[in-house]
C-alpha atoms as a PDB file:
ATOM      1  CA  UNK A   1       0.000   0.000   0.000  1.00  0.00           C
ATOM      2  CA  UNK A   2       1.484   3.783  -0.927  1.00  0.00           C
ATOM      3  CA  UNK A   3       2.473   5.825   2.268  1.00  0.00           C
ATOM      4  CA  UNK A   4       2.013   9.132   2.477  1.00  0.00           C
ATOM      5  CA  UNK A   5       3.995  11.062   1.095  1.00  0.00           C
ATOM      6  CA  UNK A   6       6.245  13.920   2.469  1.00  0.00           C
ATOM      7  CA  UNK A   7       7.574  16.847  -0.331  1.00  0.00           C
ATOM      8  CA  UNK A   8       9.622  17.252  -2.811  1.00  0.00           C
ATOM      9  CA  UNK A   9      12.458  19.478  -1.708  1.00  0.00           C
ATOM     10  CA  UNK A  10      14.488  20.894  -5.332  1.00  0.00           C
ATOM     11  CA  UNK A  11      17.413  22.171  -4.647  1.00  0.00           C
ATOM     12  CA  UNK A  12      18.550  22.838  -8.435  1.00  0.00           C
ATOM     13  CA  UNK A  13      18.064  25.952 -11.498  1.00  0.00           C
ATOM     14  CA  UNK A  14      15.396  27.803 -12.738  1.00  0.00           C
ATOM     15  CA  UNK A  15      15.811  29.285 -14.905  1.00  0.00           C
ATOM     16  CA  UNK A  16      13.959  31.470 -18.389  1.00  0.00           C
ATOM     17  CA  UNK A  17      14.112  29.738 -21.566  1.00  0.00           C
ATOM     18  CA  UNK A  18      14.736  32.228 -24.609  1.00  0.00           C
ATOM     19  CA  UNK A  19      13.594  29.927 -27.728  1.00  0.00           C
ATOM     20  CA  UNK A  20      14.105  31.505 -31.173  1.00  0.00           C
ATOM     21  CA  UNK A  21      13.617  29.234 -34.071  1.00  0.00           C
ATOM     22  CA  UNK A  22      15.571  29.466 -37.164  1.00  0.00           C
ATOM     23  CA  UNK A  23      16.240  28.071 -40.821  1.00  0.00           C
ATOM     24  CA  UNK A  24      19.860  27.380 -40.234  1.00  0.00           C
ATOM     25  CA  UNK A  25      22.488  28.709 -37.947  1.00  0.00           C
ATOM     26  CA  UNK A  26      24.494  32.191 -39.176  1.00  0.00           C
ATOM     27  CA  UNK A  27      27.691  32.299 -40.565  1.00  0.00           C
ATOM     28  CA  UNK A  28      30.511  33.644 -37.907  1.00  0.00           C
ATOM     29  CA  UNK A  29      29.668  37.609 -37.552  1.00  0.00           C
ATOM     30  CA  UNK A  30      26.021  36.778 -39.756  1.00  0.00           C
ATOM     31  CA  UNK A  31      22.386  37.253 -38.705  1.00  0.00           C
ATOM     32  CA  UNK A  32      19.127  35.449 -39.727  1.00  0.00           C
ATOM     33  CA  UNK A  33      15.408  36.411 -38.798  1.00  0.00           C
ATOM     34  CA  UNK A  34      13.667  33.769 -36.357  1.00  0.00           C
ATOM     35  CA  UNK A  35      10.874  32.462 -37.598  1.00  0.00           C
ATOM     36  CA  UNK A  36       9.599  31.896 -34.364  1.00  0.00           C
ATOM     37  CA  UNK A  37      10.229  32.372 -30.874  1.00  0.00           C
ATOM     38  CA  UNK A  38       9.252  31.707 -26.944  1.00  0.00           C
ATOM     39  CA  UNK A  39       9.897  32.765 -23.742  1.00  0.00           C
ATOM     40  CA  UNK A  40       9.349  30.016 -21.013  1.00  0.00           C
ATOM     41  CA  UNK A  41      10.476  29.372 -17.322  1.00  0.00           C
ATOM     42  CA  UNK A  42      13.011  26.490 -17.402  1.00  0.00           C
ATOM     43  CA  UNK A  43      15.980  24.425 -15.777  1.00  0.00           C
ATOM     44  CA  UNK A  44      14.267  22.493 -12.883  1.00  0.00           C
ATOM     45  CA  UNK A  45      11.068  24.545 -13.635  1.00  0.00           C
ATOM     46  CA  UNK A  46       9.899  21.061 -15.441  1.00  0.00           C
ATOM     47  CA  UNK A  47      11.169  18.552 -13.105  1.00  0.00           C
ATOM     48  CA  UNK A  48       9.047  20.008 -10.309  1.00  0.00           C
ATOM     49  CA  UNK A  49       5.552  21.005 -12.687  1.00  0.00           C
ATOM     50  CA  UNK A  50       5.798  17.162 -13.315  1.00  0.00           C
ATOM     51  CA  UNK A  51       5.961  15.773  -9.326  1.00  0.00           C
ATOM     52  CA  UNK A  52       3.095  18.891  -8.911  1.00  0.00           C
ATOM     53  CA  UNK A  53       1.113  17.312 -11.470  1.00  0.00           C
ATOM     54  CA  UNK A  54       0.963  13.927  -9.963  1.00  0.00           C
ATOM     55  CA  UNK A  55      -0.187  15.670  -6.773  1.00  0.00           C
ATOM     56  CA  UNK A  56       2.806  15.837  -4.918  1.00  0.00           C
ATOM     57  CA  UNK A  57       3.628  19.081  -2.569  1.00  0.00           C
ATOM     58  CA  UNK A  58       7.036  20.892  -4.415  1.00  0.00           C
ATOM     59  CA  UNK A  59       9.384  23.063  -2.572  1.00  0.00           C
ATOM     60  CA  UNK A  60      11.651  24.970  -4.422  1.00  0.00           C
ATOM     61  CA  UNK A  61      14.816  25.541  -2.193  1.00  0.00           C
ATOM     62  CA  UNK A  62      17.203  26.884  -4.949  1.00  0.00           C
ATOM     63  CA  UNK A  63      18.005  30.681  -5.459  1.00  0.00           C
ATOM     64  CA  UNK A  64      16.292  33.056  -7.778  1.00  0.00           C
ATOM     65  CA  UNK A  65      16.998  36.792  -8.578  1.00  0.00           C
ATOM     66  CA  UNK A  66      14.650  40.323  -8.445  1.00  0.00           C
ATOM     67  CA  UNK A  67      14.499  41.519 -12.297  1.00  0.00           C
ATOM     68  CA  UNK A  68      12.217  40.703 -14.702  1.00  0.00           C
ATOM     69  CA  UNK A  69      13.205  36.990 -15.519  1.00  0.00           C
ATOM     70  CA  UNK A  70      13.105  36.338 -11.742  1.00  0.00           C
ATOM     71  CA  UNK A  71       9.618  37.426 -11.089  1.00  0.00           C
ATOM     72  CA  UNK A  72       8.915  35.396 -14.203  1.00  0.00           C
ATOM     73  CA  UNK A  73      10.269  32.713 -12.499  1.00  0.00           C
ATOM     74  CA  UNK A  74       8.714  33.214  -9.399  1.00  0.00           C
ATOM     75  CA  UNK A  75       5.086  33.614 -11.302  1.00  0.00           C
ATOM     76  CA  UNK A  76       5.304  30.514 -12.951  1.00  0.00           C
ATOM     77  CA  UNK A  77       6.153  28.042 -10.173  1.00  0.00           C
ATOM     78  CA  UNK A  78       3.777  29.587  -7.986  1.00  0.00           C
ATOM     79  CA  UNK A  79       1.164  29.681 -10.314  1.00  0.00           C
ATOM     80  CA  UNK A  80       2.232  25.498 -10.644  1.00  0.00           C
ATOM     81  CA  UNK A  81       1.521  25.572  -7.170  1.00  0.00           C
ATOM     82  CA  UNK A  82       5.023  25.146  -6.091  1.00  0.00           C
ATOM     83  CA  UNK A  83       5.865  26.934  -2.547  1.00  0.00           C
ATOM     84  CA  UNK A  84       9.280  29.005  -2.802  1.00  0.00           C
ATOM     85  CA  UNK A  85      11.177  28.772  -0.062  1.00  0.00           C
ATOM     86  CA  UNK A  86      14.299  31.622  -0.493  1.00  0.00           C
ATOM     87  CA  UNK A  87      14.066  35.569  -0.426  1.00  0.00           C
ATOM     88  CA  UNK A  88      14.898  36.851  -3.956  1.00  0.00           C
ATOM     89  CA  UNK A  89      18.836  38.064  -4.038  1.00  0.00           C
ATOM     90  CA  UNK A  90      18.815  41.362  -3.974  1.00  0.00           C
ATOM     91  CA  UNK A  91      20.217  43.371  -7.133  1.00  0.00           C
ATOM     92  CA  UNK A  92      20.699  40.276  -9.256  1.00  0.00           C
ATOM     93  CA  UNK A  93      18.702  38.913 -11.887  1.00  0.00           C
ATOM     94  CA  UNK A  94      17.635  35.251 -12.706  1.00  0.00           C
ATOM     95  CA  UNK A  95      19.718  33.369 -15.512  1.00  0.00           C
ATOM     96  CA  UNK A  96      18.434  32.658 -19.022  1.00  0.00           C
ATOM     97  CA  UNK A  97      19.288  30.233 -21.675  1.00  0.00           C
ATOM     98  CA  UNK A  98      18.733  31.078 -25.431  1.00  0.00           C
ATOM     99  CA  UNK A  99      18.275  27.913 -27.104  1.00  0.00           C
ATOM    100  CA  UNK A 100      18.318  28.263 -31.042  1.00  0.00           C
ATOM    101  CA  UNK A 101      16.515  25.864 -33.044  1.00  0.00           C
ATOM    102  CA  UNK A 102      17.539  25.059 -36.733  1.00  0.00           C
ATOM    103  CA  UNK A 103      15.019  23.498 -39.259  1.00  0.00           C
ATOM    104  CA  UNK A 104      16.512  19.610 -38.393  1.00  0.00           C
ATOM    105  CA  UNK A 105      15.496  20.217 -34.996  1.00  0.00           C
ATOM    106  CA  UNK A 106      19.049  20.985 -33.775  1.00  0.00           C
ATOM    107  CA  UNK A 107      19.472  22.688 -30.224  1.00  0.00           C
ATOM    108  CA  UNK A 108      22.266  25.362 -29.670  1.00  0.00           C
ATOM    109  CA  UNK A 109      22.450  26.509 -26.140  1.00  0.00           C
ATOM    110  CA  UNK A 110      23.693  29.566 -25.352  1.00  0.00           C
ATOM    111  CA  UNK A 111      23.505  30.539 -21.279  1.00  0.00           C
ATOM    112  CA  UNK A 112      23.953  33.286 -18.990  1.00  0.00           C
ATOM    113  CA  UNK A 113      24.030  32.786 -15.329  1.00  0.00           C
ATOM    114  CA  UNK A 114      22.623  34.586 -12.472  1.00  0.00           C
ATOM    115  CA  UNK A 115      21.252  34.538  -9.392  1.00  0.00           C
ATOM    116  CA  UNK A 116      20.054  30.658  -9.284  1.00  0.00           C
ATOM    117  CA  UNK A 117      24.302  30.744  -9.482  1.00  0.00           C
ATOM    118  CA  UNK A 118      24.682  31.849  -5.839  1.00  0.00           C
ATOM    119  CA  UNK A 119      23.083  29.523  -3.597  1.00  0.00           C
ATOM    120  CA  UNK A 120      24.872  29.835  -0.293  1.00  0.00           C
ATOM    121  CA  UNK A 121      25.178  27.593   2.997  1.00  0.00           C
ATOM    122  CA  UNK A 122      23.282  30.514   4.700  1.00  0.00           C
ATOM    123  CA  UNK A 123      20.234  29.562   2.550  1.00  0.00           C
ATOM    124  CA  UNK A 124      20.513  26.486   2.856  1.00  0.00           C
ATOM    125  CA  UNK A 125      20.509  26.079   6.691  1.00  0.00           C
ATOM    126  CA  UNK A 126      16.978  26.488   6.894  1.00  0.00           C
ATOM    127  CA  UNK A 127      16.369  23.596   4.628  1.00  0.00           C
ATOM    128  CA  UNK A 128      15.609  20.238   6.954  1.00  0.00           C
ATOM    129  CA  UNK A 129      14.274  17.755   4.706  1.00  0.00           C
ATOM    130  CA  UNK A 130      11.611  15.331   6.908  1.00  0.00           C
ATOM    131  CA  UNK A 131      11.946  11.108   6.524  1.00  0.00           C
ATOM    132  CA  UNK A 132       9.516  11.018   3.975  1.00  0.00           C
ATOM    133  CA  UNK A 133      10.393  14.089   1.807  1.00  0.00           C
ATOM    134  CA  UNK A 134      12.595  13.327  -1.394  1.00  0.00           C
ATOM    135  CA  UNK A 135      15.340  15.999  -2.037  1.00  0.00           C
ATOM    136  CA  UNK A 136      16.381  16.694  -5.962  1.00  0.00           C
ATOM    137  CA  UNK A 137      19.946  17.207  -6.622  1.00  0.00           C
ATOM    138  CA  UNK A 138      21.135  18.141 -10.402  1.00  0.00           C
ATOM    139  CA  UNK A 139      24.186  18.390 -12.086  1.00  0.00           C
ATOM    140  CA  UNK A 140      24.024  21.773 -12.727  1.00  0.00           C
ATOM    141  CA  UNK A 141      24.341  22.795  -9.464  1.00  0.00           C
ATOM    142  CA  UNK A 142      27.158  21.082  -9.021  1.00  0.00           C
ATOM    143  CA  UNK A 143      29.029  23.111 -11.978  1.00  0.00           C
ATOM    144  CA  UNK A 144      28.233  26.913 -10.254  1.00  0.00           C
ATOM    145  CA  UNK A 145      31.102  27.299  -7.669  1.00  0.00           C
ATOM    146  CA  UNK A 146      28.939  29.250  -5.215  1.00  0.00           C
ATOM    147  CA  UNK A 147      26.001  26.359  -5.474  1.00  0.00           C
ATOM    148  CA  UNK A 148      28.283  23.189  -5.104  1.00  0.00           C
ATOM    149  CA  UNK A 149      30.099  24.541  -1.974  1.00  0.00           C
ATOM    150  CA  UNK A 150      27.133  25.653  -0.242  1.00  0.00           C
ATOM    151  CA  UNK A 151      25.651  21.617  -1.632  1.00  0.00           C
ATOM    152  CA  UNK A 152      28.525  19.864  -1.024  1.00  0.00           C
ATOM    153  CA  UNK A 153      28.886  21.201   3.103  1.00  0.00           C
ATOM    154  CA  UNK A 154      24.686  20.729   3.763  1.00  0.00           C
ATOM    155  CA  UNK A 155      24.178  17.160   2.045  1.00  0.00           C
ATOM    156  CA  UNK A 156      26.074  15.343   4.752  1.00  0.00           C
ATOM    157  CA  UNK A 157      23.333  16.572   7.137  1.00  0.00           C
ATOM    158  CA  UNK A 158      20.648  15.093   5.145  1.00  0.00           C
ATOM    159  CA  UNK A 159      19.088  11.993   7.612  1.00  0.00           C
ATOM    160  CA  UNK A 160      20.043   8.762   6.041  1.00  0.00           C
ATOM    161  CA  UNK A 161      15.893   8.788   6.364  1.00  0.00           C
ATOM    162  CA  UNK A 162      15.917  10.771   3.651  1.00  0.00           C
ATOM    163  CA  UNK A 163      15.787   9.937  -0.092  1.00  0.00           C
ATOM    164  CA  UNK A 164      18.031  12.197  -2.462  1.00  0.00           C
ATOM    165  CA  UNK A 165      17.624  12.084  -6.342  1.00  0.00           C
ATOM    166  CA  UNK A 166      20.762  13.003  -8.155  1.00  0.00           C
ATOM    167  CA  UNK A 167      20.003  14.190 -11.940  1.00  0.00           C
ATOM    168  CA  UNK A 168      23.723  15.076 -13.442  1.00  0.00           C
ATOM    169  CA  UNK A 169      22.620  16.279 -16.642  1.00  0.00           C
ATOM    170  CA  UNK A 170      24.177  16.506 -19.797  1.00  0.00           C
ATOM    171  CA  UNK A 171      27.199  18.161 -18.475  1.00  0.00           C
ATOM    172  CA  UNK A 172      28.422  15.535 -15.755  1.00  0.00           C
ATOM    173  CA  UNK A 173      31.514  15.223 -17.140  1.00  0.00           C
ATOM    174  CA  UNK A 174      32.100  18.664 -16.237  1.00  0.00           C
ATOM    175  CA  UNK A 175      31.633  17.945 -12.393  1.00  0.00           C
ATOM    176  CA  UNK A 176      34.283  17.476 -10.733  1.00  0.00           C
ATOM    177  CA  UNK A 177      35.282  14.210  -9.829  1.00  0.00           C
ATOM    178  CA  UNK A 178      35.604  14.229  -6.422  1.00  0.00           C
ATOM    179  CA  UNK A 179      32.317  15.998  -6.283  1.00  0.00           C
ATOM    180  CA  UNK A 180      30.869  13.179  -8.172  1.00  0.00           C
ATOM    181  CA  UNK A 181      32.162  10.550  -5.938  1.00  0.00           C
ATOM    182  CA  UNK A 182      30.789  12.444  -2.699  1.00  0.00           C
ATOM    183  CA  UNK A 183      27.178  12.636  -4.403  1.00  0.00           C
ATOM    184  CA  UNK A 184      27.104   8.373  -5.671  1.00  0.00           C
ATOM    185  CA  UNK A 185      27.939   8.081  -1.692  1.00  0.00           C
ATOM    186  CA  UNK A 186      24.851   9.204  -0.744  1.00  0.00           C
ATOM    187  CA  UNK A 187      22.552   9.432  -3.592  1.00  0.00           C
ATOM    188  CA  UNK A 188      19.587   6.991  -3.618  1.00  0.00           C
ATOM    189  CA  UNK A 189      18.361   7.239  -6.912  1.00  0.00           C
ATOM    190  CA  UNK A 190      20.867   7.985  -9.632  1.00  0.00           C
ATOM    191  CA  UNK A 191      18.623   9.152 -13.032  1.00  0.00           C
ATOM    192  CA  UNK A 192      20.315  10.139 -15.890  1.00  0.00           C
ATOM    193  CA  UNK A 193      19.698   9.325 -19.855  1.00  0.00           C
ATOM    194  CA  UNK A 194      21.662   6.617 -21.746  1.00  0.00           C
ATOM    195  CA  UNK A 195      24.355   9.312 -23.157  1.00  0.00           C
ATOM    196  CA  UNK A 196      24.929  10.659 -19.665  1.00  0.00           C
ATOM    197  CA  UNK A 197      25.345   7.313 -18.249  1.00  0.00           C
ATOM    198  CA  UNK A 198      28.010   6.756 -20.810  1.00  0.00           C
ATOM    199  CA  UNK A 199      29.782   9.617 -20.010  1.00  0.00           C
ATOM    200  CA  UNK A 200      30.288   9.128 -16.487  1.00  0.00           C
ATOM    201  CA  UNK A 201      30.815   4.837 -17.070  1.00  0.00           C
ATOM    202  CA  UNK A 202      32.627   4.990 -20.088  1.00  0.00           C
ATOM    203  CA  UNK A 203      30.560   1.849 -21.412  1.00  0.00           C
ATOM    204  CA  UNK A 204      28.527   2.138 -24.964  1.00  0.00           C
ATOM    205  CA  UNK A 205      26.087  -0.322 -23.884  1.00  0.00           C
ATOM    206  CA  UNK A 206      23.248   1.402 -21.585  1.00  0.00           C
ATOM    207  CA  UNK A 207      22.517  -1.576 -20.027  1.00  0.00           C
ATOM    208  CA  UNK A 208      26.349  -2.057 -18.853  1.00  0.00           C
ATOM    209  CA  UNK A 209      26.562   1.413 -17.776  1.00  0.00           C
ATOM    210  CA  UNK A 210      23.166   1.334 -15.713  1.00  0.00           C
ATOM    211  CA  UNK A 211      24.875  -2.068 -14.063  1.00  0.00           C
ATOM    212  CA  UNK A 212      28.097   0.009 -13.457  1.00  0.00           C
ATOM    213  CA  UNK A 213      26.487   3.094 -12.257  1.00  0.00           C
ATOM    214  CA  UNK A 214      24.668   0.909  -9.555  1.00  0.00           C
ATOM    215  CA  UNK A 215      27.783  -0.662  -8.172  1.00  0.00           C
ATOM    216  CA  UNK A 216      29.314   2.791  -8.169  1.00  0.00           C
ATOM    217  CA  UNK A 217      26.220   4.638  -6.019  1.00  0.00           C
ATOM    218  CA  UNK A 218      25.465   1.639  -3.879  1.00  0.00           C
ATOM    219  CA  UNK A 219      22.456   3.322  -2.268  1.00  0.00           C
ATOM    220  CA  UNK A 220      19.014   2.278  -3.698  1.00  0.00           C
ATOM    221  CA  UNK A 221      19.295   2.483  -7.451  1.00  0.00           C
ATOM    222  CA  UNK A 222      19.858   3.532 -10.632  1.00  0.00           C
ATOM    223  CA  UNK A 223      17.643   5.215 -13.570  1.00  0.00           C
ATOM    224  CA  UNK A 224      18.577   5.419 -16.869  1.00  0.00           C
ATOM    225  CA  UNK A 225      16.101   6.376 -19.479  1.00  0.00           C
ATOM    226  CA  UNK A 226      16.642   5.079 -22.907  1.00  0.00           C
ATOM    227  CA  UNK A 227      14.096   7.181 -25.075  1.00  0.00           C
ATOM    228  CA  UNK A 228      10.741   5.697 -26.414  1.00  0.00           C
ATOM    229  CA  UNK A 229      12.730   2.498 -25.842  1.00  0.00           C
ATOM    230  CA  UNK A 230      11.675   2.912 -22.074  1.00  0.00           C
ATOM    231  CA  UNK A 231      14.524   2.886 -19.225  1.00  0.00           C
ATOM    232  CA  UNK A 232      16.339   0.516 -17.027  1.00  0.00           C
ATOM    233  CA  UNK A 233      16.114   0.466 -13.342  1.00  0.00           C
ATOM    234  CA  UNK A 234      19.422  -1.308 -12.153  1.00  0.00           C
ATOM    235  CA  UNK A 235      20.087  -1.958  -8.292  1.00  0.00           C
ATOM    236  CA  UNK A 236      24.018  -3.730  -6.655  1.00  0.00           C
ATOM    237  CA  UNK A 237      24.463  -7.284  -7.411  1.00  0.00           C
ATOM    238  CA  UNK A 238      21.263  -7.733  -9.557  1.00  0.00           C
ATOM    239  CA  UNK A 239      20.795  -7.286 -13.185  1.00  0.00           C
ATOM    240  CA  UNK A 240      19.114  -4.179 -15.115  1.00  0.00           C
ATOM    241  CA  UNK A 241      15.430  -4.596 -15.266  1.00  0.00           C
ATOM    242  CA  UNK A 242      14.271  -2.719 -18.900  1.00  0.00           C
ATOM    243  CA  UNK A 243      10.782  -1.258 -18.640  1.00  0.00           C
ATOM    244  CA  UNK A 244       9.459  -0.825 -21.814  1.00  0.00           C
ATOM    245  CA  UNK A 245       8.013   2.075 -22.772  1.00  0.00           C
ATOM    246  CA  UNK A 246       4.646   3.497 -24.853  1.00  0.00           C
ATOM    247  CA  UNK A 247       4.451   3.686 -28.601  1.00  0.00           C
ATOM    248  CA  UNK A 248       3.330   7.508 -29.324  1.00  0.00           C
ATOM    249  CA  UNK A 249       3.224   9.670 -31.988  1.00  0.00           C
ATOM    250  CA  UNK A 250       5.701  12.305 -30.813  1.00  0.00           C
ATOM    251  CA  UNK A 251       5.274  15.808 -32.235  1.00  0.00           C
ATOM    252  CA  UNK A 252       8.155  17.695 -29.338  1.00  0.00           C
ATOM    253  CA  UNK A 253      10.424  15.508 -27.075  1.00  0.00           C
ATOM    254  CA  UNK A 254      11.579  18.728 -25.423  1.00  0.00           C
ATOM    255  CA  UNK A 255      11.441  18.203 -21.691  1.00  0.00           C
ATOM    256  CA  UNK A 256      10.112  14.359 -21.614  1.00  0.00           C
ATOM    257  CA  UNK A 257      13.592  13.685 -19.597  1.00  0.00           C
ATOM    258  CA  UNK A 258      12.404  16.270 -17.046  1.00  0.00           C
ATOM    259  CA  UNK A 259       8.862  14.848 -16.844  1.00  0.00           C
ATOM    260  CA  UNK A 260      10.051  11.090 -16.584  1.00  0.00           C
ATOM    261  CA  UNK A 261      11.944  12.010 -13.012  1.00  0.00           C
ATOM    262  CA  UNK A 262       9.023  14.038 -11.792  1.00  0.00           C
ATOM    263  CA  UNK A 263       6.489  12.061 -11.792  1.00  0.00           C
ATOM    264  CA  UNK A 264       9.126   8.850 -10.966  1.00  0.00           C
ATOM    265  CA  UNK A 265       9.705  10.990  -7.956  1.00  0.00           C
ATOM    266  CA  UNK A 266       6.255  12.023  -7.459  1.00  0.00           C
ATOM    267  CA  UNK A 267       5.773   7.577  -7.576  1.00  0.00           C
ATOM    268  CA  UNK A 268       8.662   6.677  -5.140  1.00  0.00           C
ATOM    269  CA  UNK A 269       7.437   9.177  -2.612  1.00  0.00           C
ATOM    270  CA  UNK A 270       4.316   7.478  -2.499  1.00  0.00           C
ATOM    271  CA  UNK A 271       5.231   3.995  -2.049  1.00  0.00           C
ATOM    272  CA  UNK A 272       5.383   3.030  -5.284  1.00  0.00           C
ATOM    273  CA  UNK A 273       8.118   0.557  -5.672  1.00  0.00           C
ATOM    274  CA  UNK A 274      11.051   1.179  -8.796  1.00  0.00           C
ATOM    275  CA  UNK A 275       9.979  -1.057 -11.308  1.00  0.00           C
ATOM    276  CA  UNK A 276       5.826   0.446 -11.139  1.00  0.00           C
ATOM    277  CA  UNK A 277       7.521   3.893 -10.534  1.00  0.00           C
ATOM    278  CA  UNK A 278       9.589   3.670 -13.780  1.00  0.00           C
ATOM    279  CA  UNK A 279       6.408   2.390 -15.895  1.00  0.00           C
ATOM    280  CA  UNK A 280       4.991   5.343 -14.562  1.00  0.00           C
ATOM    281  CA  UNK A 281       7.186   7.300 -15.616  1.00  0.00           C
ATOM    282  CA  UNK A 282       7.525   6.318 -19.081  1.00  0.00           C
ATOM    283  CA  UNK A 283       3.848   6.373 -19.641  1.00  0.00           C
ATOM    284  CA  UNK A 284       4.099  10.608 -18.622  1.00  0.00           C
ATOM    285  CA  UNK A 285       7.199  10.894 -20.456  1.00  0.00           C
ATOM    286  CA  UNK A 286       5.559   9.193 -23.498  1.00  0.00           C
ATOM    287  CA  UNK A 287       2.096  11.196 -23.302  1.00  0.00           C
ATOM    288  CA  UNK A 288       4.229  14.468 -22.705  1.00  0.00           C
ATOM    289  CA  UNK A 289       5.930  14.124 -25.886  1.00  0.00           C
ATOM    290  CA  UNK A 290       2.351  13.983 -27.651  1.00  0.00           C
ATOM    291  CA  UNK A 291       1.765  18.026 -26.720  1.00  0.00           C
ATOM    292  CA  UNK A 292       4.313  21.132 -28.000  1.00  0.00           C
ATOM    293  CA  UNK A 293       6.317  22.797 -25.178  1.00  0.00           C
ATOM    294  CA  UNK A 294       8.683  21.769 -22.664  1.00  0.00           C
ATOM    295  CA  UNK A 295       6.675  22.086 -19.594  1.00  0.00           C
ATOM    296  CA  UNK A 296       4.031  19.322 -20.802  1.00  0.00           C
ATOM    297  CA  UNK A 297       3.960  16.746 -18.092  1.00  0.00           C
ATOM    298  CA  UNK A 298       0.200  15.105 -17.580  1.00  0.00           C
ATOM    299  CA  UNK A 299      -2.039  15.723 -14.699  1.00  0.00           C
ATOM    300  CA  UNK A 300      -2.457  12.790 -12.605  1.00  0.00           C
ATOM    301  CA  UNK A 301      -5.958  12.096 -14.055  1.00  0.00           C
ATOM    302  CA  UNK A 302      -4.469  12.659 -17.919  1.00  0.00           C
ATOM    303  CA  UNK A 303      -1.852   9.965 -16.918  1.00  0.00           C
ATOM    304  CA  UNK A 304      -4.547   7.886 -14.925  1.00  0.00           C
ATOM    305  CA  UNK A 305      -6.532   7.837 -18.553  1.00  0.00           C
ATOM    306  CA  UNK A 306      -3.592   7.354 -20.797  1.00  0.00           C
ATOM    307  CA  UNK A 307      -2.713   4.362 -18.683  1.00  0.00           C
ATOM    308  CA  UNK A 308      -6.466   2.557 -18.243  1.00  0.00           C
ATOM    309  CA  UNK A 309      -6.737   3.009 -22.427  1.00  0.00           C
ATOM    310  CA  UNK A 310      -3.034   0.607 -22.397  1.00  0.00           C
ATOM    311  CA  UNK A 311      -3.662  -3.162 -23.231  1.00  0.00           C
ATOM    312  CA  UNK A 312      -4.296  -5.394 -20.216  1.00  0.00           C
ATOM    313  CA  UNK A 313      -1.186  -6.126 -18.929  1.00  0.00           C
ATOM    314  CA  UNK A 314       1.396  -3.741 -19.217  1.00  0.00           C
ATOM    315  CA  UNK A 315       1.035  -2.204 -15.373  1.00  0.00           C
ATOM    316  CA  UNK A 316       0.936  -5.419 -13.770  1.00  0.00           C
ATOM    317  CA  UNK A 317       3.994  -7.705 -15.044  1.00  0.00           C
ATOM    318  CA  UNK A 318       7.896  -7.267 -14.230  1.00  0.00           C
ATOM    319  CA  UNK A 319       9.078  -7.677 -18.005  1.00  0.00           C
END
């Protein structure tokens, strides 16, 4: 039977997403006209509007800034219903990220940091995660000086009680490695997507790496998501479990990685053991990908009808 849940505490970025869509990339010194363009909270905005969708209370314990893109910020994850726990830093803005989008669908990041960049310990002391709460760790906190200091001296406070979710992100192998090694320590859940888990494993093969990642964090368990192939849930000393995932007619896979470990969080805070958690998971991440936008995570009754309408079957095996 589920348990009741506690909250989830997210200690990572928000930040605004600056989408302009274009043809093709410039030449060096060029220019080209966007023919089309968005402006859109991101960075662990999506992680947290997918746990908030499934019902579960969302703290946001990260820093945020006092211009424009940090009340935008601020508007959108209250308006998710997500409680924010730190005062605005005074005189600094909120980061952005332009991401430019050629014609093939290509992604060029360009970012600018700011105030979700200075997360001290003095913010942080506040923070006292309960036994049941889940606390969300990402990689790129762990790449801003300011952030991984003030991480890296509160996380060995955290009860053993308490589950922490590491997400390293596509820059892990940025993160230094004896940063890295402190985080497996104590990590629960490890959830990452097959390229990232080849990055920090070295190994091709997801399935190896997911094996390799679990002997290296030694806690709980390991999630690696392997696109609309599903993921693999791999725990020490047993073999990867693949959960398959949803067939789908994508039309925008932007931000299904952030709604798979939402509402996987939003399912292990419940009760919810890792292999139902994970099928979960892929079933938002797969009806997310149906919708334009990045912040496209189902409602708990959306995802409650997408799964009834699956063949008999598919939520009650171990495959």
């Amino acid at each position: 039977m589920a348990s009741e849940s506690g909250r989830l505490l997210h200690l990572g970025n928000v930040v605004v997403d600056i989408v302009l869509d274009v043809p093709a990339l410039p030449e060096r010194g060029g220019d080209v006209l966007a023919t089309g363009s968005d402006t859109t909270t991101g960075g662990g905005f999506n992680v947290m509007v997918a746990a908030a969708r499934q019902g579960l209370p969302v703290v946001y314990a990260g820093a945020h800034g006092t211009g424009p893109f940090g009340d935008r910020a601020r508007a959108a994850m209250l308006g998710a219903g997500i409680e924010v726990r730190q005062r605005p830093k005074a005189g600094l803005d909120t980061g952005f990220v332009v991401s430019i989008v050629d014609a093939e669908g290509e992604r060029t990041f360009v970012t600018s940091t700011g105030a979700e960049a200075t997360l001290t310990g003095e913010d942080l002391d506040a923070i006292r995660p309960g036994p049941r709460d889940v606390v969300y760790l990402s990689g790129y906190g762990m790449l801003h000086p300011l952030n991984r200091r003030a991480l890296m001296g509160w996380l060995p406070g955290v009860h053993d009680d308490v589950t922490v979710v590491f997400d390293p992100g596509p820059l892990v192998h940025l993160i230094p490695a004896d940063v890295t090694r402190s985080v497996m320590s104590r990590a629960d859940w490890w959830s990452c997507n097959a390229r990232e888990a080849t990055r920090t494993t070295g190994r091709d093969d997801p399935a190896a790496a997911a094996a390799e990642l679990a002997r290296l964090t030694g806690r709980r368990g390991v999630l690696v998501r392997t696109g609309p192939d599903g993921c693999l849930v791999a725990a020490r000393d047993a073999a990867p479990v693949h959960v398959p995932g949803f067939d789908v007619h994508a039309v925008d896979t932007n931000g299904a990685g952030d709604t798979h470990t939402g509402v996987f969080v939003a399912a292990i805070a419940t009760g919810a053991d890792a292999i139902d958690a994970a099928r979960t998971a892929n079933a938002a991440a797969a009806l997310s990908v149906t919708s334009y936008g990045p912040a496209t995570a189902p409602t708990a009754a959306d995802l409650a009808r997408f799964v009834a309408g699956q063949p008999a079957g598919i939520f009650g095996g171990r495959g």
